[in-house]
PDB file of N, CA and C in Angstrom:
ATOM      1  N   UNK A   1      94.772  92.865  78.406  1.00  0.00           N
ATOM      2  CA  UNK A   1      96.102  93.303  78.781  1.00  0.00           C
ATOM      3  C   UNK A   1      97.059  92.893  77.661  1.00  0.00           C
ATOM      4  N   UNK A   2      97.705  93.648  76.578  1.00  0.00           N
ATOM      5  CA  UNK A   2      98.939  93.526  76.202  1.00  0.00           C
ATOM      6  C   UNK A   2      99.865  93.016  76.444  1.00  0.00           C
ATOM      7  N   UNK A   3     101.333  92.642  75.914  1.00  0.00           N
ATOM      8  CA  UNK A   3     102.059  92.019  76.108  1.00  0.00           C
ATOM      9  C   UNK A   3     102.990  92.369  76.970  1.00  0.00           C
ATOM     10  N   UNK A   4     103.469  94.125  76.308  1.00  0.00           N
ATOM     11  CA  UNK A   4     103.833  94.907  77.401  1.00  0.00           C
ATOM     12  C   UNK A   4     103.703  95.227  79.016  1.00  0.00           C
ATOM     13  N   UNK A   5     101.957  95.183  78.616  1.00  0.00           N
ATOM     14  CA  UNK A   5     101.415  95.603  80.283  1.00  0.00           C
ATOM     15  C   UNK A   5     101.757  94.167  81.154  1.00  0.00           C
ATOM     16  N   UNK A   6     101.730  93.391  80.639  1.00  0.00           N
ATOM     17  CA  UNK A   6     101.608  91.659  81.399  1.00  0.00           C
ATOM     18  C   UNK A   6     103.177  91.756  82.287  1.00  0.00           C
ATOM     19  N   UNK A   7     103.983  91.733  80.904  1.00  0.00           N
ATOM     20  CA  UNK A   7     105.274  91.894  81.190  1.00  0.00           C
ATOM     21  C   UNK A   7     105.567  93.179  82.430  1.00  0.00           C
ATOM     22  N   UNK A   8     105.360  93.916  82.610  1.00  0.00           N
ATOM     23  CA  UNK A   8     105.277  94.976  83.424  1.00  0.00           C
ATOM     24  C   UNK A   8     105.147  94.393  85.213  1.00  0.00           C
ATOM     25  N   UNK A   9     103.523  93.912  84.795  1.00  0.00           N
ATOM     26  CA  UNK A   9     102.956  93.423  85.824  1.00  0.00           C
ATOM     27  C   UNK A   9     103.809  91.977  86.798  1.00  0.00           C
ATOM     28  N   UNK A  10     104.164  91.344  85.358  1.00  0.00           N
ATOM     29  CA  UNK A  10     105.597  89.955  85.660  1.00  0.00           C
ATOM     30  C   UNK A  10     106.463  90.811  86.563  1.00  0.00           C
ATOM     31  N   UNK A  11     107.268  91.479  86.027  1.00  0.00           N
ATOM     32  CA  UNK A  11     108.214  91.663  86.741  1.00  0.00           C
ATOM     33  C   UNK A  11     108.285  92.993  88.367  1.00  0.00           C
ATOM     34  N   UNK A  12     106.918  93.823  88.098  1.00  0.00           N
ATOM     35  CA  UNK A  12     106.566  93.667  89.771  1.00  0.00           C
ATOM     36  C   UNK A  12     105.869  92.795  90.309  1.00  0.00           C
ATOM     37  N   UNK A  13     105.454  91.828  89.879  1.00  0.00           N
ATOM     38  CA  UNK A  13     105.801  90.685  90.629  1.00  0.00           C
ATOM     39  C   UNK A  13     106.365  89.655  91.063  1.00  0.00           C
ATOM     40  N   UNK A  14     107.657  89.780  90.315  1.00  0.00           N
ATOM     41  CA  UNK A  14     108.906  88.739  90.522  1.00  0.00           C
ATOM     42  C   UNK A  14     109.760  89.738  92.073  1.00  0.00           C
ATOM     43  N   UNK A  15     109.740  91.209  91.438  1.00  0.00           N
ATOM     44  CA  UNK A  15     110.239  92.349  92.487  1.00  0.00           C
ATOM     45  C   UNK A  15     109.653  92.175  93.903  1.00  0.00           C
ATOM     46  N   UNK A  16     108.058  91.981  94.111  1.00  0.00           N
ATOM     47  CA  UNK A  16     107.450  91.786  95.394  1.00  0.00           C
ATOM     48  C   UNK A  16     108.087  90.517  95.892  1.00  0.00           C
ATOM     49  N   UNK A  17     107.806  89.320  95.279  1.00  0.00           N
ATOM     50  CA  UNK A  17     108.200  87.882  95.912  1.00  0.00           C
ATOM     51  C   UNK A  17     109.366  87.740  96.141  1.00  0.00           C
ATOM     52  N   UNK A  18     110.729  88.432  95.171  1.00  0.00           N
ATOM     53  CA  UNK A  18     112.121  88.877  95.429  1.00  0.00           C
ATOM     54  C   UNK A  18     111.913  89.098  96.981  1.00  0.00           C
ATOM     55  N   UNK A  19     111.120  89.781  97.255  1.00  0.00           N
ATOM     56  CA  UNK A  19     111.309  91.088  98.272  1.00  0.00           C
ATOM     57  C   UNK A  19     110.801  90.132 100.022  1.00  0.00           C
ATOM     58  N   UNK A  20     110.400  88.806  99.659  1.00  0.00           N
ATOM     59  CA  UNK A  20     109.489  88.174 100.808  1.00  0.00           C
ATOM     60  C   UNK A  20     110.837  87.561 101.664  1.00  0.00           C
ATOM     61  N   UNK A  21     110.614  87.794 102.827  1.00  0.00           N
ATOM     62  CA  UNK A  21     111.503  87.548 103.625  1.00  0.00           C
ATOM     63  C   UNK A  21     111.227  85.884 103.631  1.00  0.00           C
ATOM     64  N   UNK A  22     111.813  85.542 104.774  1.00  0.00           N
ATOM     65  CA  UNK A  22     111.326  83.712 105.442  1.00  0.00           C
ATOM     66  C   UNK A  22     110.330  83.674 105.925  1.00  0.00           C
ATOM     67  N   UNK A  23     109.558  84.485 106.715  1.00  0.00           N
ATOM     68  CA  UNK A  23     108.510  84.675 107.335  1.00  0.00           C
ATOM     69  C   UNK A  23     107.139  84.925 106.371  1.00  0.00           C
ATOM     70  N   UNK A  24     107.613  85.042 104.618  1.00  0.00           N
ATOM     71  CA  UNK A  24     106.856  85.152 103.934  1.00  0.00           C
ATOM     72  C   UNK A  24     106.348  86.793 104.085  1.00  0.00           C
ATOM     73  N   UNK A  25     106.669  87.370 104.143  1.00  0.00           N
ATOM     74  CA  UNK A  25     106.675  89.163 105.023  1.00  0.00           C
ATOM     75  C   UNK A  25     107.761  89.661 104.093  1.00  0.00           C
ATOM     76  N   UNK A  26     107.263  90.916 103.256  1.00  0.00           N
ATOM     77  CA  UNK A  26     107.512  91.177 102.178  1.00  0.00           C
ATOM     78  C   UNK A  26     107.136  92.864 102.489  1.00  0.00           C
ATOM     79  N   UNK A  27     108.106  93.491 101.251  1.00  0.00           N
ATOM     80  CA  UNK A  27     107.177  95.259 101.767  1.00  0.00           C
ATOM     81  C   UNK A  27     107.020  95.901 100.302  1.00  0.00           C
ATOM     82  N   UNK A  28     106.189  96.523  99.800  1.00  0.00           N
ATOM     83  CA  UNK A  28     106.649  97.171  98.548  1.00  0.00           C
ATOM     84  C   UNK A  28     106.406  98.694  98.805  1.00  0.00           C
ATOM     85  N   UNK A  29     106.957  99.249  97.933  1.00  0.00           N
ATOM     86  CA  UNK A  29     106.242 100.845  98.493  1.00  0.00           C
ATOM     87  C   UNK A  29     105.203 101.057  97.832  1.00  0.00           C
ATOM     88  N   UNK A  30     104.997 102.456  98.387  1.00  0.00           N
ATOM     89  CA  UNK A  30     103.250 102.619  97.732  1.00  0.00           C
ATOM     90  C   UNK A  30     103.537 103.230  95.829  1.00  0.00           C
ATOM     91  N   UNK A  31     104.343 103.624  95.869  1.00  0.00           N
ATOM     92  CA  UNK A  31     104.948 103.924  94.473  1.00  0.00           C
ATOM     93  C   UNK A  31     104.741 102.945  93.447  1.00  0.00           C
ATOM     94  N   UNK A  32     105.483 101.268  94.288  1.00  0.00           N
ATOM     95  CA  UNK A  32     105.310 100.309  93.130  1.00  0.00           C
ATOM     96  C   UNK A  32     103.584  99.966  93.016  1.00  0.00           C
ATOM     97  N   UNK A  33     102.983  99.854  94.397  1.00  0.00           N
ATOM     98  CA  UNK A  33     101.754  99.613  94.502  1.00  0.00           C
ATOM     99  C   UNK A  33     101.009 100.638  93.239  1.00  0.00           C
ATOM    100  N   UNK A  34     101.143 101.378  93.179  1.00  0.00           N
ATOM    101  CA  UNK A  34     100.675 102.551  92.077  1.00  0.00           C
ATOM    102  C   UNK A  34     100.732 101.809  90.707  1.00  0.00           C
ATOM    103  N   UNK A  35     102.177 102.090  90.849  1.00  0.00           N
ATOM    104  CA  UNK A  35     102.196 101.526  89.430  1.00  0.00           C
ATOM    105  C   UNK A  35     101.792 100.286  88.630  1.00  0.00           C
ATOM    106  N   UNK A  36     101.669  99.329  89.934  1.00  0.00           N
ATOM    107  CA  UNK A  36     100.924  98.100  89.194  1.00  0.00           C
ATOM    108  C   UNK A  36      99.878  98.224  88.899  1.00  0.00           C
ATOM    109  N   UNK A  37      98.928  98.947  89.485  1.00  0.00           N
ATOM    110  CA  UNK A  37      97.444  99.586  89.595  1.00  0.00           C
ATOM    111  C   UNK A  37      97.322 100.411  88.119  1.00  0.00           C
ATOM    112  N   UNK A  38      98.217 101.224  87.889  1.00  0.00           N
ATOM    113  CA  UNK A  38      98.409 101.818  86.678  1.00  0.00           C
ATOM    114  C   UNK A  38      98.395 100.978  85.908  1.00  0.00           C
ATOM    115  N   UNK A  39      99.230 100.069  85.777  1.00  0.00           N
ATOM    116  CA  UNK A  39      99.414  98.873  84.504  1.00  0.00           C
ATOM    117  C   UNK A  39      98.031  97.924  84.515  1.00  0.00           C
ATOM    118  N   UNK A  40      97.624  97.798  85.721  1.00  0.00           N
ATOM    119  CA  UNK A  40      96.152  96.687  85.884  1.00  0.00           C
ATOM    120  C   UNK A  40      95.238  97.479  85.242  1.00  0.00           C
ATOM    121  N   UNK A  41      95.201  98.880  85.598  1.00  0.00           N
ATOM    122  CA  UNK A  41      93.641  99.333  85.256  1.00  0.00           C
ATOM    123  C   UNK A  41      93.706 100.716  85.104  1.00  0.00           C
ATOM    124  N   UNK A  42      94.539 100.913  83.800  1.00  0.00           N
ATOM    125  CA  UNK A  42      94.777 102.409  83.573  1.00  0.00           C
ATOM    126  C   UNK A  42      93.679 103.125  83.312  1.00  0.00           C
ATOM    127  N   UNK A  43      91.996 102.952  83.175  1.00  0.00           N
ATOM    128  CA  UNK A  43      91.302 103.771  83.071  1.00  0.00           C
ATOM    129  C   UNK A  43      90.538 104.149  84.245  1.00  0.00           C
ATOM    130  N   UNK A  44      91.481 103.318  85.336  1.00  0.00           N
ATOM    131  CA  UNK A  44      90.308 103.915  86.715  1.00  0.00           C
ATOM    132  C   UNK A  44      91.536 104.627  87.710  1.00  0.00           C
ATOM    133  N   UNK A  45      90.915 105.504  88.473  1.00  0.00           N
ATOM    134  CA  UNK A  45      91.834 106.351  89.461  1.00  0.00           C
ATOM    135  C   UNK A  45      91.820 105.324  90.517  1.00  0.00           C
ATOM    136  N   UNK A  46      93.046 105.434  91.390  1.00  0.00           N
ATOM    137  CA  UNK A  46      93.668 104.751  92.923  1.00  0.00           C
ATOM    138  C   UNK A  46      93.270 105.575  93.655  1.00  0.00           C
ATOM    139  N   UNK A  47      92.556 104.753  94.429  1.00  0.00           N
ATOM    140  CA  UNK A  47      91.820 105.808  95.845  1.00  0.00           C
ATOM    141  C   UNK A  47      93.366 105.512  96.710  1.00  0.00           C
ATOM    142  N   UNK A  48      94.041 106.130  97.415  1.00  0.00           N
ATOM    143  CA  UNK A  48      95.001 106.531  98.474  1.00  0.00           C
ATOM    144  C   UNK A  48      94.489 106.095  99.418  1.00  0.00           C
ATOM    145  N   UNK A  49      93.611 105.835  99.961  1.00  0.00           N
ATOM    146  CA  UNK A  49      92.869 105.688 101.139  1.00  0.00           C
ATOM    147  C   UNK A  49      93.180 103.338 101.138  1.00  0.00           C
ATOM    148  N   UNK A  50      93.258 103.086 100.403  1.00  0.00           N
ATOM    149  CA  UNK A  50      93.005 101.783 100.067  1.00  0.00           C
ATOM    150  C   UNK A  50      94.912 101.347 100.716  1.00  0.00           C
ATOM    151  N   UNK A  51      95.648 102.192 100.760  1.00  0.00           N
ATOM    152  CA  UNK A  51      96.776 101.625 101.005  1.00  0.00           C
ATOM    153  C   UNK A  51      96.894 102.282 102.589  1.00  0.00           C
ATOM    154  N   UNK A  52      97.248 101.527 103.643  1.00  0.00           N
ATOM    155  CA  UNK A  52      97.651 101.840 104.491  1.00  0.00           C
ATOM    156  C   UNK A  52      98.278 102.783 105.678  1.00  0.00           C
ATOM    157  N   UNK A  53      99.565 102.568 104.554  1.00  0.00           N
ATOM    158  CA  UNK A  53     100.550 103.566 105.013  1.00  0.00           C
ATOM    159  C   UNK A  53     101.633 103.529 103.956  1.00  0.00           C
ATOM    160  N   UNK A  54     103.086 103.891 104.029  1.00  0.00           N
ATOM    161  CA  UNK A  54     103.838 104.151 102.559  1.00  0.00           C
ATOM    162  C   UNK A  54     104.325 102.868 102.445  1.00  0.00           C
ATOM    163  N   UNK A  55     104.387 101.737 103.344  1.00  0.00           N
ATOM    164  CA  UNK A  55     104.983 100.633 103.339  1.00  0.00           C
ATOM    165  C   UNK A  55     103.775  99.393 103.536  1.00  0.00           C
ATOM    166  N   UNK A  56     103.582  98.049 102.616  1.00  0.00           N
ATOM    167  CA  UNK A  56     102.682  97.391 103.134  1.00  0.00           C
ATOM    168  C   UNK A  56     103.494  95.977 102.817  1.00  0.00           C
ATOM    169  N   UNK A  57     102.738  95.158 103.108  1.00  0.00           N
ATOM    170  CA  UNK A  57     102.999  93.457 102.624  1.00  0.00           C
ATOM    171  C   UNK A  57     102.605  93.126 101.821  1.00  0.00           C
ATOM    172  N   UNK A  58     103.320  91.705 101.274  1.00  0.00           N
ATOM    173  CA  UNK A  58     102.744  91.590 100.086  1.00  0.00           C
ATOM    174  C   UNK A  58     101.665  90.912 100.418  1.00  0.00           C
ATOM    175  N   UNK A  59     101.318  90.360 101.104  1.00  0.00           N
ATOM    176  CA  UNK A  59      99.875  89.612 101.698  1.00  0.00           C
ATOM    177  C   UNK A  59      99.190  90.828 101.672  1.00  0.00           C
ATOM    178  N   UNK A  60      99.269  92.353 102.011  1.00  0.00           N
ATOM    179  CA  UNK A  60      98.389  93.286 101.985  1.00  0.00           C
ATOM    180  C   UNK A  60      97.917  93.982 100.434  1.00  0.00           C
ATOM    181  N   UNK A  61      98.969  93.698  99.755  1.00  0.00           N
ATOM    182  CA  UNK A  61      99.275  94.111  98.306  1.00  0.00           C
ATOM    183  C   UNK A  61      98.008  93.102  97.620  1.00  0.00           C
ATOM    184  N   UNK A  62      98.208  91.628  97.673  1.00  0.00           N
ATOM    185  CA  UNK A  62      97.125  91.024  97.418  1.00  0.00           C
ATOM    186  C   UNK A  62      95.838  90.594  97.414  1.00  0.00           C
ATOM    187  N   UNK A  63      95.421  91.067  98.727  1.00  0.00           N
ATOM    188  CA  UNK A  63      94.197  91.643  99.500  1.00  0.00           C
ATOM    189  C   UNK A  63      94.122  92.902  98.588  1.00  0.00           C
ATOM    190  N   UNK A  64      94.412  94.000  98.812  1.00  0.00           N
ATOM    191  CA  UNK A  64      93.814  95.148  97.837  1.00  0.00           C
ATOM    192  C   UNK A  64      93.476  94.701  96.399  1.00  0.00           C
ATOM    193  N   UNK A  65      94.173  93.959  95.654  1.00  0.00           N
ATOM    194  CA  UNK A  65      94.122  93.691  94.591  1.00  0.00           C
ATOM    195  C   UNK A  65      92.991  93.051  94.346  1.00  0.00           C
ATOM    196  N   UNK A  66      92.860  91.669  95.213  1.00  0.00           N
ATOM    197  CA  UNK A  66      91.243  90.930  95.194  1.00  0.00           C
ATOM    198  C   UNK A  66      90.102  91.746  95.511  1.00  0.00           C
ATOM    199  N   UNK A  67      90.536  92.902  96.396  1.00  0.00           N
ATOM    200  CA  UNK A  67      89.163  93.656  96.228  1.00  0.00           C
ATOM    201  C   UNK A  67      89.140  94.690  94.967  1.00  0.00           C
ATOM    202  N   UNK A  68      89.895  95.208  94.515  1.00  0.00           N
ATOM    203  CA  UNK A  68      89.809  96.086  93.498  1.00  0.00           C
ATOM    204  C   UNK A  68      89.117  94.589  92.005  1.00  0.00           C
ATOM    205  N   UNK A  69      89.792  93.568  91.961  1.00  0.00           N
ATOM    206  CA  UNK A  69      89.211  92.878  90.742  1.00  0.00           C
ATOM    207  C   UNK A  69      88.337  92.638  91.027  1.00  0.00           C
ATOM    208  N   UNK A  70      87.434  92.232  92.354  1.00  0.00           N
ATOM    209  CA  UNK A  70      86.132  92.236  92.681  1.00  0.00           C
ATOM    210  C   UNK A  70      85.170  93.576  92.237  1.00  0.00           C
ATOM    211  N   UNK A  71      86.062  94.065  92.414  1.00  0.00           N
ATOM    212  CA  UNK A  71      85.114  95.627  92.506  1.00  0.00           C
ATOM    213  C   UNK A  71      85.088  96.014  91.095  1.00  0.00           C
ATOM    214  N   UNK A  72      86.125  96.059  90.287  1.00  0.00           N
ATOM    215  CA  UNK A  72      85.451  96.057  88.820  1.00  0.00           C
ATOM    216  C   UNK A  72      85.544  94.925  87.770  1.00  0.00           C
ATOM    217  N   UNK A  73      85.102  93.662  88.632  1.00  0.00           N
ATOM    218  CA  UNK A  73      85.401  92.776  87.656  1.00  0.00           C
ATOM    219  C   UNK A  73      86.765  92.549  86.277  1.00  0.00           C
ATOM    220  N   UNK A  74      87.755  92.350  86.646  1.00  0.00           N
ATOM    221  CA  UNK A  74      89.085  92.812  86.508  1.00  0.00           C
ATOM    222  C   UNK A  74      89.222  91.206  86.112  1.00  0.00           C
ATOM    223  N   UNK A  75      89.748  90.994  84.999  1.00  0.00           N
ATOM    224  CA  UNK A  75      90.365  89.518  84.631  1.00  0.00           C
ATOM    225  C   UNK A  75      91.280  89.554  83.772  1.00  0.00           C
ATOM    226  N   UNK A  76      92.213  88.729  83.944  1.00  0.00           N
ATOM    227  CA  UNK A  76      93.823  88.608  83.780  1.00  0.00           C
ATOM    228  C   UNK A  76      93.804  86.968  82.487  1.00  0.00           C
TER     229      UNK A  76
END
């Protein structure tokens, strides 16, 4: 990952944790979800099926993520 892409990835994730209520309950849309996916692993396609609905948590955001770096061995 580049300096660019890192940076990218930083700041949707400063945007998600911005976004966490008190309850730790957080929402991003599926848009940003995309795009981090884009920046993580621009040579593989986003299955749609992996996100929910148009709104998730960030506890759900991170769960997808551990399975997608599981799934192609993905290191940061």
């Amino acid at each position: 990952m580049n300096k660019l892409e890192k940076e990218k990835v930083q700041k949707l994730a400063k945007k998600a944790f911005d976004s966490l209520d008190a309850e730790g309950e957080g929402n991003l849309s599926l848009e940003e979800c995309i795009k981090a996916f884009k920046v993580l692993m621009p040579d593989k396609q986003i299955d749609p099926t992996l996100f929910p609905n148009e709104q998730i948590t960030f506890q759900e955001f991170l769960r997808i993520i551990s399975i997608i770096i599981d799934n192609y061995n993905v290191c940061f």
